[in-house]
Protein backbone atom coordinates (compact mmCIF):
# COMPACT_ATOMS: atom_id res chain seq x y z
CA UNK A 1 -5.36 3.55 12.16
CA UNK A 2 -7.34 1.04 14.44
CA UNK A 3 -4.99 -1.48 13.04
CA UNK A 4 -1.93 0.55 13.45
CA UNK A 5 -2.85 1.46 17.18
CA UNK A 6 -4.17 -2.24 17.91
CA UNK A 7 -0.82 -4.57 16.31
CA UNK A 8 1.66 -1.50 16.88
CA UNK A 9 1.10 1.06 19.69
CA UNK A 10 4.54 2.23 20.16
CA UNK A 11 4.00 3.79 16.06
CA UNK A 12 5.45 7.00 17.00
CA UNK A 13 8.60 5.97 17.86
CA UNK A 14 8.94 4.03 14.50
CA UNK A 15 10.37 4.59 11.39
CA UNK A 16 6.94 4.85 8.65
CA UNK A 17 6.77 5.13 4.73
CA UNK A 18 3.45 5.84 3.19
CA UNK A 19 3.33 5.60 -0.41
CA UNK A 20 0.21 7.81 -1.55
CA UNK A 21 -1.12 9.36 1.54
CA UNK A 22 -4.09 10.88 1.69
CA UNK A 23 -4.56 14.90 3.49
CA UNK A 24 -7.02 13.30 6.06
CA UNK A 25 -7.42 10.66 8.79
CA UNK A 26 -4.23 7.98 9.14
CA UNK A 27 -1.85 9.88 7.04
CA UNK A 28 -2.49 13.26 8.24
CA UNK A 29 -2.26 11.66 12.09
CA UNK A 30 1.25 9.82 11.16
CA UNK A 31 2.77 12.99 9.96
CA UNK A 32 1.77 14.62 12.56
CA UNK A 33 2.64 12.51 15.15
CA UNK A 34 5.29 10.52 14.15
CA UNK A 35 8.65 12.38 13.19
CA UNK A 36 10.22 9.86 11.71
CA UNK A 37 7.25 9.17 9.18
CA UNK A 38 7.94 10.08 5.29
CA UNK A 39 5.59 9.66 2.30
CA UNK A 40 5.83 9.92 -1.68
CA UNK A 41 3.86 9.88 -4.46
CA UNK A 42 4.59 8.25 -8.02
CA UNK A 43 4.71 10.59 -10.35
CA UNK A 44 6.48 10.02 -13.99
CA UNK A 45 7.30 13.66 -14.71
CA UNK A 46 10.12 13.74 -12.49
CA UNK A 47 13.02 11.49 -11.56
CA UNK A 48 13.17 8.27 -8.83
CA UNK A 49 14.24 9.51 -5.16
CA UNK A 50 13.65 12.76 -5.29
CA UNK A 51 11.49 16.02 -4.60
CA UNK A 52 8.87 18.02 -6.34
CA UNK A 53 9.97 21.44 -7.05
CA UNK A 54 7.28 22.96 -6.23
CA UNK A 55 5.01 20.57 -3.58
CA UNK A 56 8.04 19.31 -2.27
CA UNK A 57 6.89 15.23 -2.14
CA UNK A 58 9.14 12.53 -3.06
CA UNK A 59 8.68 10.68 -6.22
CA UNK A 60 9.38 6.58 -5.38
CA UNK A 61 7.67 3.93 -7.49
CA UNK A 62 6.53 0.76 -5.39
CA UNK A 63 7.52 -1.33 -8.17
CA UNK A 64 11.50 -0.21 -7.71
CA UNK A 65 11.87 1.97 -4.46
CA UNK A 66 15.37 3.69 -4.55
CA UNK A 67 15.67 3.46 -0.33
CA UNK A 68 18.06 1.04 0.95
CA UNK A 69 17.54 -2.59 2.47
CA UNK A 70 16.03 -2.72 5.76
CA UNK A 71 15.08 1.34 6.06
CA UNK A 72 11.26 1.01 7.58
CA UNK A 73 9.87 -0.86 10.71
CA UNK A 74 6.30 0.12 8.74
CA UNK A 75 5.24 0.55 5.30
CA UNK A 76 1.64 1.61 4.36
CA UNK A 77 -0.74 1.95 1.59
CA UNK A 78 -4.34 2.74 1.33
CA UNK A 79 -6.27 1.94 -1.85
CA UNK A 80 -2.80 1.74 -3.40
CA UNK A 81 -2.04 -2.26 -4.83
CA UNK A 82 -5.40 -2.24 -7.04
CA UNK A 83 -3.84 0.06 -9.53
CA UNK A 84 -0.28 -1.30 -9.62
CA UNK A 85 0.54 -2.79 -13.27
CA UNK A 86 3.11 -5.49 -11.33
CA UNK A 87 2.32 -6.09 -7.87
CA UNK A 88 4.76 -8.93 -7.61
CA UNK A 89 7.26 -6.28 -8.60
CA UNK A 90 5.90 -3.84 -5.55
CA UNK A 91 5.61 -6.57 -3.06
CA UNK A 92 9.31 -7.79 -3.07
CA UNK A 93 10.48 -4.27 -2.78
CA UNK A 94 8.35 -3.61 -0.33
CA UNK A 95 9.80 -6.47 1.71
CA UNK A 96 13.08 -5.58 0.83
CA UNK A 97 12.55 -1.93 2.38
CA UNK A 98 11.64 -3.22 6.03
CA UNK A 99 13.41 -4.07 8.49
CA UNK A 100 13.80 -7.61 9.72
CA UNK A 101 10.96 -7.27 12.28
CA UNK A 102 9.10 -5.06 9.99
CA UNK A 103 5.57 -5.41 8.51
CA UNK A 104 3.64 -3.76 5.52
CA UNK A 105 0.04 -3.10 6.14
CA UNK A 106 -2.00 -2.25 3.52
CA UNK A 107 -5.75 -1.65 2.48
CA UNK A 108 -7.14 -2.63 -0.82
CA UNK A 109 -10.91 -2.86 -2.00
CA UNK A 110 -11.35 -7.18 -2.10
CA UNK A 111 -14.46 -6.67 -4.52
CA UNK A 112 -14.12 -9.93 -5.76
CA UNK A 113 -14.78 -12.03 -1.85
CA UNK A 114 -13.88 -15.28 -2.35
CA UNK A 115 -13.96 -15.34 -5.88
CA UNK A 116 -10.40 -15.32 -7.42
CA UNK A 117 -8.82 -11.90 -8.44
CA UNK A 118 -9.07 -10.49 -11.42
CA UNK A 119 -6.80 -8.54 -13.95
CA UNK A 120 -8.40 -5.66 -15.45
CA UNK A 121 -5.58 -3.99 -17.21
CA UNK A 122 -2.47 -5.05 -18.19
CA UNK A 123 0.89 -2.91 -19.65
CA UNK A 124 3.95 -4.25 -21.98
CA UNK A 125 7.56 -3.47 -22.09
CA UNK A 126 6.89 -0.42 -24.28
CA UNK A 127 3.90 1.61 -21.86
CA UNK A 128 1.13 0.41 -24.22
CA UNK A 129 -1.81 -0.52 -21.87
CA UNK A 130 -4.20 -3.76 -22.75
CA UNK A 131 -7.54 -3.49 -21.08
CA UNK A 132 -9.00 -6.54 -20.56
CA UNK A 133 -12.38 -4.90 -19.37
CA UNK A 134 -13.92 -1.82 -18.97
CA UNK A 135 -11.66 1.44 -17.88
CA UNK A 136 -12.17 2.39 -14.29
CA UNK A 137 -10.58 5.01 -12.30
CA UNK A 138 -10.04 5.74 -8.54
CA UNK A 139 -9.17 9.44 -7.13
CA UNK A 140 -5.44 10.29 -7.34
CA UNK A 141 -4.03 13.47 -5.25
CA UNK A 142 -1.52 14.40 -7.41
CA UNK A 143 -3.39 13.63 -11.07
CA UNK A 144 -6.80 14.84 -11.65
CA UNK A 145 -7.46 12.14 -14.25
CA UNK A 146 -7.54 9.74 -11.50
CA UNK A 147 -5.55 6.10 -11.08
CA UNK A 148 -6.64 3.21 -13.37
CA UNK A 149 -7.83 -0.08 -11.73
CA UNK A 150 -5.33 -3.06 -12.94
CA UNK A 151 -7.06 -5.84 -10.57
CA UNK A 152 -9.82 -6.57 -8.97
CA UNK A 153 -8.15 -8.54 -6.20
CA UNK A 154 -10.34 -11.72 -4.11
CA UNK A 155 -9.08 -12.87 -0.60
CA UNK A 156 -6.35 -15.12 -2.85
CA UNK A 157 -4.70 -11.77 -2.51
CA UNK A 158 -2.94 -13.17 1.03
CA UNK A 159 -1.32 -16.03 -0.87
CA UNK A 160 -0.49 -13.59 -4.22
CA UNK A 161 1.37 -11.84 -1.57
CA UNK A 162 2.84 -14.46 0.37
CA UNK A 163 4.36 -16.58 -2.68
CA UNK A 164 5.75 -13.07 -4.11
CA UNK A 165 7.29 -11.65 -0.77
CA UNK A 166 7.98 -14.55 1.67
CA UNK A 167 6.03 -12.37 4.11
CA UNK A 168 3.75 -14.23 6.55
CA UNK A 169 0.61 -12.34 5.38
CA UNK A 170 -2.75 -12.49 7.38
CA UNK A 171 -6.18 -10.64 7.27
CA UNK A 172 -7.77 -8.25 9.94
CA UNK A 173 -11.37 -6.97 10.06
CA UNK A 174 -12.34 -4.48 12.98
CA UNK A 175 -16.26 -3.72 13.22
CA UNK A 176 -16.77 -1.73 16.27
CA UNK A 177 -19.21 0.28 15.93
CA UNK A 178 -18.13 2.28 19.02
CA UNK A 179 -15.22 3.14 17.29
CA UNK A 180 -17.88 4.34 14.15
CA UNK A 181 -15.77 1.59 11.86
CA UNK A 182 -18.36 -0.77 9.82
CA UNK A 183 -18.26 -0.81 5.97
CA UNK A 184 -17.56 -2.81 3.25
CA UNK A 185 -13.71 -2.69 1.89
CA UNK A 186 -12.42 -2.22 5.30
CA UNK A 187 -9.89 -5.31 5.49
CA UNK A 188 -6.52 -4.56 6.60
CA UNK A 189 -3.47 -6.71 4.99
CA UNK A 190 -0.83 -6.81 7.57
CA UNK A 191 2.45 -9.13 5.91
CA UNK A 192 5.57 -9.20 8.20
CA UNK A 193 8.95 -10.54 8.77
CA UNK A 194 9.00 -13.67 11.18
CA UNK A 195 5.64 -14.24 13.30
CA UNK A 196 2.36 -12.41 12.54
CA UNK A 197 1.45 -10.37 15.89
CA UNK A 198 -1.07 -11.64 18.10
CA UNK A 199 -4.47 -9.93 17.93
């Protein structure tokens, strides 16, 4: 949210798409806050583009988004791109879903520093999953047996991103202890159409 308020201040007024929000902090502010924010979850049991029966939440996959070209000034995701099977895939629709000054900011644990990333799980054309080393799982909202870790990503994660998307993709890191924000895994991905705002 620092990042949000710090690169885009005039957020309520733009058209958001969260993919995975969380009930708390950023996501429960943007929904609040902005009406023209939306959010989905992925979840196999029922069909591309549209609605839960019963918890009402759309069902989009980041890997082939129904919405049209150019529908979002912001995407987000939080924790999502570390347990995406194709994030190639997810990063090209991504950019194909903003608009031509939009941006997709995103936050993803970069375990592996400077060290290149590192594929932990892989699928093939027919669901079967390969694990290349030991299962680990993240909390998912909508799936009690949690989200499997694919990658361990590394800072190379800018240029994965870059090459895949043509996005100009840069780094932020806020610690301001005023603001009670200093951890670890705290980097914010911001990758945008044209220039990369001014900080």
């Amino acid at each position: 949210m620092a990042a949000i308020d710090m690169l885009y201040p005039q957020w309520r007024g733009l058209t958001i798409h969260e993919s995975s929000p969380s009930e708390r902090g950023t996501s429960l502010r943007l929904k609040r806050e902005c009406p023209n924010y939306t959010a989905s979850f992925y979840d196999p049991a029922i069909p591309l583009g549209t609605n839960h029966p019963r918890h009402g939440y759309r069902c989009e996959n980041l890997e082939s988004l129904t919405f049209p070209e150019a529908s979002f000034d912001l995407v987000l995701t939080q924790d999502v791109f570390e347990h995406i099977f194709h994030p190639d895939w997810a990063i090209k629709e991504i950019a194909r879903v903003l608009k031509p000054d939009g941006a997709y900011l995103m936050t993803v644990p970069i375990v592996m520093k400077s060290s290149p990333s590192q594929r932990r799980a892989r699928i093939d054309n027919n669901g079967n999953i390969t694990h290349l080393k030991a299962s680990e799982y993240h909390g998912n909202p909508i799936d009690e047996r949690g989200s499997l870790v694919t990658i361990d990503w590394g800072y190379d994660i800018l240029d994965y991103l870059a090459f895949h998307s043509s996005l100009r993709c840069t780094m932020i890191y806020i610690d301001d202890l005023s603001r009670g924000i200093r951890a670890e895994f705290i980097e914010v991905i911001v990758c945008r159409r044209g220039v990369v705002p001014s900080i």
